[in-house]
Protein backbone atom coordinates (compact mmCIF):
# COMPACT_ATOMS: atom_id res chain seq x y z
CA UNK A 1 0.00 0.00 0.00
CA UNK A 2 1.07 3.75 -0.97
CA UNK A 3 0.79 5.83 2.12
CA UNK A 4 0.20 9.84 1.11
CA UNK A 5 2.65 11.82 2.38
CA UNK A 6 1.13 14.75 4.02
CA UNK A 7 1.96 18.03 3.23
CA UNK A 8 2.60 21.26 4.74
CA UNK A 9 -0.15 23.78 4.66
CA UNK A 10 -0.38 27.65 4.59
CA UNK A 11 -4.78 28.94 5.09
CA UNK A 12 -4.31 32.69 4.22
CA UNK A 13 -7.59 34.41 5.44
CA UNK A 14 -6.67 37.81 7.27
CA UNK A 15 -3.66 40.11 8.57
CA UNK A 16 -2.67 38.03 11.77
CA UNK A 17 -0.85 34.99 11.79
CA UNK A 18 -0.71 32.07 13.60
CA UNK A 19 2.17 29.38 13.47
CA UNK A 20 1.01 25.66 13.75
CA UNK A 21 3.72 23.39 14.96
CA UNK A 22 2.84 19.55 15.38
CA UNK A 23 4.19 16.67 17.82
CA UNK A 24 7.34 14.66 17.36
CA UNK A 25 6.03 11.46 14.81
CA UNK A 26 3.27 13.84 13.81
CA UNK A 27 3.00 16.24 10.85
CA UNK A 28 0.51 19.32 10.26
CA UNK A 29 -2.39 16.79 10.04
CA UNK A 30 -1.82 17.47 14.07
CA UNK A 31 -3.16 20.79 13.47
CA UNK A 32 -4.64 20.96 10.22
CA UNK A 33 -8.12 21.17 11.81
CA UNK A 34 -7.24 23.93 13.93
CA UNK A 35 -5.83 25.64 11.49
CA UNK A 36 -9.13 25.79 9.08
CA UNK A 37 -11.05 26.78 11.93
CA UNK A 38 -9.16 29.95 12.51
CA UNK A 39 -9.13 30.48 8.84
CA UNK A 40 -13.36 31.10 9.50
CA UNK A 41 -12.15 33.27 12.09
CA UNK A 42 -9.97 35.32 9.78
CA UNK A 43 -6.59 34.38 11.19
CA UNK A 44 -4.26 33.16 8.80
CA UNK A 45 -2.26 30.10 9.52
CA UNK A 46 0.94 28.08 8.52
CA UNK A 47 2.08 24.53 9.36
CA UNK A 48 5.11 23.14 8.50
CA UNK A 49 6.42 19.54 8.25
CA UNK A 50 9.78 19.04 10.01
CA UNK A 51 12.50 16.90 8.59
CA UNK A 52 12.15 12.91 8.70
CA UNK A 53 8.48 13.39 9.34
CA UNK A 54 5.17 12.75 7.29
CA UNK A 55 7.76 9.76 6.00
CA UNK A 56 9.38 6.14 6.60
CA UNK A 57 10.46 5.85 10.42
CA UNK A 58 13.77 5.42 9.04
CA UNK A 59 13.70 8.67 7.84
CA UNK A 60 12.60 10.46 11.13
CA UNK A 61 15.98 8.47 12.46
CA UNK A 62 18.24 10.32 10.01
CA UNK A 63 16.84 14.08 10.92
CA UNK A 64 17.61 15.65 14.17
CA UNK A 65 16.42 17.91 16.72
CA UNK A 66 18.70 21.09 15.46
CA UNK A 67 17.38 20.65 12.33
CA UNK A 68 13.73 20.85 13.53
CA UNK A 69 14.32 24.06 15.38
CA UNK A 70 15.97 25.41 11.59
CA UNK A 71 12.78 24.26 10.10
CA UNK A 72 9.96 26.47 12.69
CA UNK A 73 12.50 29.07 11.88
CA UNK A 74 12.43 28.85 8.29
CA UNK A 75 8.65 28.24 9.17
CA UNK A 76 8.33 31.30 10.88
CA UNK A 77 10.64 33.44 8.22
CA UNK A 78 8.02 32.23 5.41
CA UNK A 79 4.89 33.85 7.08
CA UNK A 80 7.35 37.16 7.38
CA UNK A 81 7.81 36.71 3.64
CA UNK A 82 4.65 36.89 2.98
CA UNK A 83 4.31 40.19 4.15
CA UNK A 84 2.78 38.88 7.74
CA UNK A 85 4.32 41.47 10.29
CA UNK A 86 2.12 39.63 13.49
CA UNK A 87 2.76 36.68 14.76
CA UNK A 88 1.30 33.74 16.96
CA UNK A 89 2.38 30.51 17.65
CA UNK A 90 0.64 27.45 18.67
CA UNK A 91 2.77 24.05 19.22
CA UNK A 92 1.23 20.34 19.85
CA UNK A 93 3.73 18.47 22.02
CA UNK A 94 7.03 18.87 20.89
CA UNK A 95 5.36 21.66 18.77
CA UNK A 96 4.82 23.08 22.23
CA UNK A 97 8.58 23.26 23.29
CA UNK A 98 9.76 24.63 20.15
CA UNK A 99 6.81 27.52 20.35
CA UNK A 100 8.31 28.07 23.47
CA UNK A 101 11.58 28.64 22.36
CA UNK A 102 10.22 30.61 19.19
CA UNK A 103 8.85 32.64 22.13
CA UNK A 104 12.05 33.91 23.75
CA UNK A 105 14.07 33.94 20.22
CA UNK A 106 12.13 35.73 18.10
CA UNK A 107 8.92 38.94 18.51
CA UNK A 108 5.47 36.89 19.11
CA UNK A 109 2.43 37.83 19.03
CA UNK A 110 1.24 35.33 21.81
CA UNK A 111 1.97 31.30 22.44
CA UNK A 112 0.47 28.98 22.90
CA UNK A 113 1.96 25.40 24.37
CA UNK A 114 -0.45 22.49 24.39
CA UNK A 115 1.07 19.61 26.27
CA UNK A 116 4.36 20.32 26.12
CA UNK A 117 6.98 18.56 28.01
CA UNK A 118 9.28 20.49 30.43
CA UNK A 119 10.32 17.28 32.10
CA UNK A 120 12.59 14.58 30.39
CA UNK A 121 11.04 12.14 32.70
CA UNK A 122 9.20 9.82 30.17
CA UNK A 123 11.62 8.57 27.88
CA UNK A 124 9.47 5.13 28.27
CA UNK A 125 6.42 6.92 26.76
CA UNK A 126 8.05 8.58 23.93
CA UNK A 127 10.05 4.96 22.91
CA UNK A 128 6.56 2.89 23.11
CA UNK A 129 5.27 5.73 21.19
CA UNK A 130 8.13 6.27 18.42
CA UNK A 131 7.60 1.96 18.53
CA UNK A 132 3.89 2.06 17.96
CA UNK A 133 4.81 4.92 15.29
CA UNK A 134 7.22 2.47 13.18
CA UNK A 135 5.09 -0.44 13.71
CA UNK A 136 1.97 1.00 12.32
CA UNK A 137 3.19 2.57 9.53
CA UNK A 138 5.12 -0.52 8.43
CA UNK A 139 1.51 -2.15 8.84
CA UNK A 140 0.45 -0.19 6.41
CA UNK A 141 3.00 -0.33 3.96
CA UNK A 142 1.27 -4.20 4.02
CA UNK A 143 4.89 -6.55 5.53
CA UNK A 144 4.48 -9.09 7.56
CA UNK A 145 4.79 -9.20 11.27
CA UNK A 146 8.25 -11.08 11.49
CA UNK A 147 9.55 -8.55 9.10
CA UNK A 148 7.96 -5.40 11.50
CA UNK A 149 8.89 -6.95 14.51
CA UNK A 150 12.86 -7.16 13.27
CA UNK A 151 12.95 -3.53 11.33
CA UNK A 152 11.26 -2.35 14.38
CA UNK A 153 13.78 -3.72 16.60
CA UNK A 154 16.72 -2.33 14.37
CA UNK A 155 14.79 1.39 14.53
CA UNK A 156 14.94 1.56 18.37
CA UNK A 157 19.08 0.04 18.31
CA UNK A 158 19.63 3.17 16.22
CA UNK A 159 17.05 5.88 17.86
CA UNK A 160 18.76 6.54 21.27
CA UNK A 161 21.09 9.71 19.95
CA UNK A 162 17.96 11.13 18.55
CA UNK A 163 16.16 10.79 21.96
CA UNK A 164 18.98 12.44 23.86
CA UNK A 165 18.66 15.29 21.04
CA UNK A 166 15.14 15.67 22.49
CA UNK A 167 15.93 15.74 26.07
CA UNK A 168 18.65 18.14 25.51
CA UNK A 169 16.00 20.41 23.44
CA UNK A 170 13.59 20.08 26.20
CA UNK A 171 16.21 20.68 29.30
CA UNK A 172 17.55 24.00 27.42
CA UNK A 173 13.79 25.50 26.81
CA UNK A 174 12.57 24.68 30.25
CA UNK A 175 15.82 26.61 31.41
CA UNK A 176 14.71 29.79 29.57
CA UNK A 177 11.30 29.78 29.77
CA UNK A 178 11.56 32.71 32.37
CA UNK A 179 12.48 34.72 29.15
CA UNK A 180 9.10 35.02 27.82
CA UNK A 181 7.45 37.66 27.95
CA UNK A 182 4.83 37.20 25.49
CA UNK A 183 1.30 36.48 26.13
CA UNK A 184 0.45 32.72 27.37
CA UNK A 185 -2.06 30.25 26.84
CA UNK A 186 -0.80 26.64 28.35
CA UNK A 187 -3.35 24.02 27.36
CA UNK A 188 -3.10 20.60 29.31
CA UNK A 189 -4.59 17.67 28.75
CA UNK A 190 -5.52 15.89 32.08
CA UNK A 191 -5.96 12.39 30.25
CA UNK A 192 -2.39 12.97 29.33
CA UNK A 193 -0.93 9.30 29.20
CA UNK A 194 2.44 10.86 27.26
CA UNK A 195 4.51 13.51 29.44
CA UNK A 196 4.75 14.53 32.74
CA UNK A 197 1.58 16.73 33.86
CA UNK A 198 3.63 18.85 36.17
CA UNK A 199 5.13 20.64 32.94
CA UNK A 200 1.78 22.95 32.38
CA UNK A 201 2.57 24.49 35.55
CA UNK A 202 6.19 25.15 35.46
CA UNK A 203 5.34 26.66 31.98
CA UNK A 204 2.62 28.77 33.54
CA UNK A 205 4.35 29.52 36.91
CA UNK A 206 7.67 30.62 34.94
CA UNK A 207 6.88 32.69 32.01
CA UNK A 208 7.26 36.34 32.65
CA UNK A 209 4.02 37.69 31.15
CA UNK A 210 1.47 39.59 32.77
CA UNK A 211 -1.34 37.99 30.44
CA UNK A 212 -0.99 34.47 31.05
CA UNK A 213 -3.72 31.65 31.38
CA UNK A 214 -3.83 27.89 32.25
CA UNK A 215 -6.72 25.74 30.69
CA UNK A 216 -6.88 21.88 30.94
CA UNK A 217 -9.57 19.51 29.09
CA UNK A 218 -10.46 16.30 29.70
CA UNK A 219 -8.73 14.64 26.68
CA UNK A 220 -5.34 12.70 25.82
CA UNK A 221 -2.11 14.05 25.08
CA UNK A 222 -2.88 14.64 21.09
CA UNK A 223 -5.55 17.08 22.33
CA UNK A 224 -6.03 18.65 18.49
CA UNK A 225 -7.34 15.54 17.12
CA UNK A 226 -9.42 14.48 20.53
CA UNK A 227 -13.11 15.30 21.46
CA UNK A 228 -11.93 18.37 23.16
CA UNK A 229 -11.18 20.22 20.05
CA UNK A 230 -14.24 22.11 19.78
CA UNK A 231 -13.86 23.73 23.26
CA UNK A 232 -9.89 23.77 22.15
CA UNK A 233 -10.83 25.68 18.95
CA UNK A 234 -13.06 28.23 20.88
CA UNK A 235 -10.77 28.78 23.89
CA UNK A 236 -7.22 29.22 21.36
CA UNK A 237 -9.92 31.81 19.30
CA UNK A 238 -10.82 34.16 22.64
CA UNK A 239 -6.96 33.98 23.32
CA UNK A 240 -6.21 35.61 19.76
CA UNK A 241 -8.74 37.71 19.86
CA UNK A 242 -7.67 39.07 23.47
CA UNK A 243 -4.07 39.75 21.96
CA UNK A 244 -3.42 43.64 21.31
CA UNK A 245 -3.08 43.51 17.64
CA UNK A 246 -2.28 46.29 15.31
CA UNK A 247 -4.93 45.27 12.74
């Protein structure tokens, strides 16, 4: 079987801007319906696809955390080249970590961190999930178990550098988080069954803004795709639309 690769996506529907970042395995499918519900709204929005994902697990092996972080910038540079001088940022998960550190690099608009990890403490969640990742999509590329179960096993033997890339990524934004000034919304799931819950409120306790807000929802840890996403939608909406924007 073919599998589609997904693509990145840019809904242009007014002057502000929102940046979409998805989850480590993901791709902008993460956010896709987010991002065509604030194009209703009027807010424009662009998701990227970072390296090695939206492809083979093998792939997502070969690409790196560094390289991620080059692609939200180049992500962020392309909304600026399209004449966008306002700018939001949303991040699922991983997403969330490197909003954050979009936050106290570059000028924001607002951010927004859903379920983002600030503590490297669930290294056993992410493997069984990068695991579950490779096996499924090997599934449905239609080989048999024996063969999954032994390219499977060969994936984890070769992911552990890019794992410590991730801690190291997480560790150095939850250091400067304190630099943000920008205004906050931290969404946490409370069915969370990936990260460590804790992380919502260190985000929250330790940014620096005065317009900062905490919201949980009783959904899992890919909260944009969950039965929350409605109330999600609404709440990210009121946020944007409580942000002092020049147009």
């Amino acid at each position: 079987m073919k599998i589609k690769k997904p693509e990145p996506f840019t809904f242009e529907a007014g002057p502000r801007a929102v940046l979409l970042l998805h989850g480590f395995t993901g791709n902008s499918a993460d956010v896709r319906m987010l991002g065509r519900f604030l194009e209703r709204q009027g807010y424009t929005s662009h998701a990227p696809i970072y390296r090695g994902h939206g492809l083979p697990p093998e792939e997502l092996t070969k690409a790196n955390a560094t390289q991620w972080w080059e692609d939200v910038l180049q992500a962020y540079t392309h909304l600026e080249e399209l004449g966008y001088k306002e700018i939001a940022v949303a991040g699922l998960s991983l997403g969330g970590v490197l909003g954050l550190r979009l936050a106290y690099s570059k000028k924001v608009k607002g951010v927004i961190p859903m379920c983002a990890p600030m503590f490297f403490d669930n290294k056993t969640q992410l493997t069984k999930g990068f695991r579950f990742f490779a096996k499924e999509y090997k599934e449905l590329e239609g080989k048999e178990a024996a063969v999954i179960s032994e390219e499977v096993d060969q994936l984890m033997d070769h992911s552990e550098e890019m794992f410590q890339e991730i801690a190291d990524t997480i560790s150095q934004v939850k250091e400067n988080v304190e630099l943000i000034y920008a205004p906050s919304m931290v969404v946490q799931a409370k069915n969370d069954e990936m990260i460590n819950m804790d992380s919502a409120a260190y985000i929250y306790d330790n940014i620096q803004s005065d317009s900062k807000a905490i919201k949980w929802y009783d959904a899992p840890h890919v909260i944009t795709l969950s039965n929350a996403k409605q109330a999600l939608h609404e709440d990210i909406h009121m946020f944007l639309e409580s942000l002092d924007w020049e147009q």
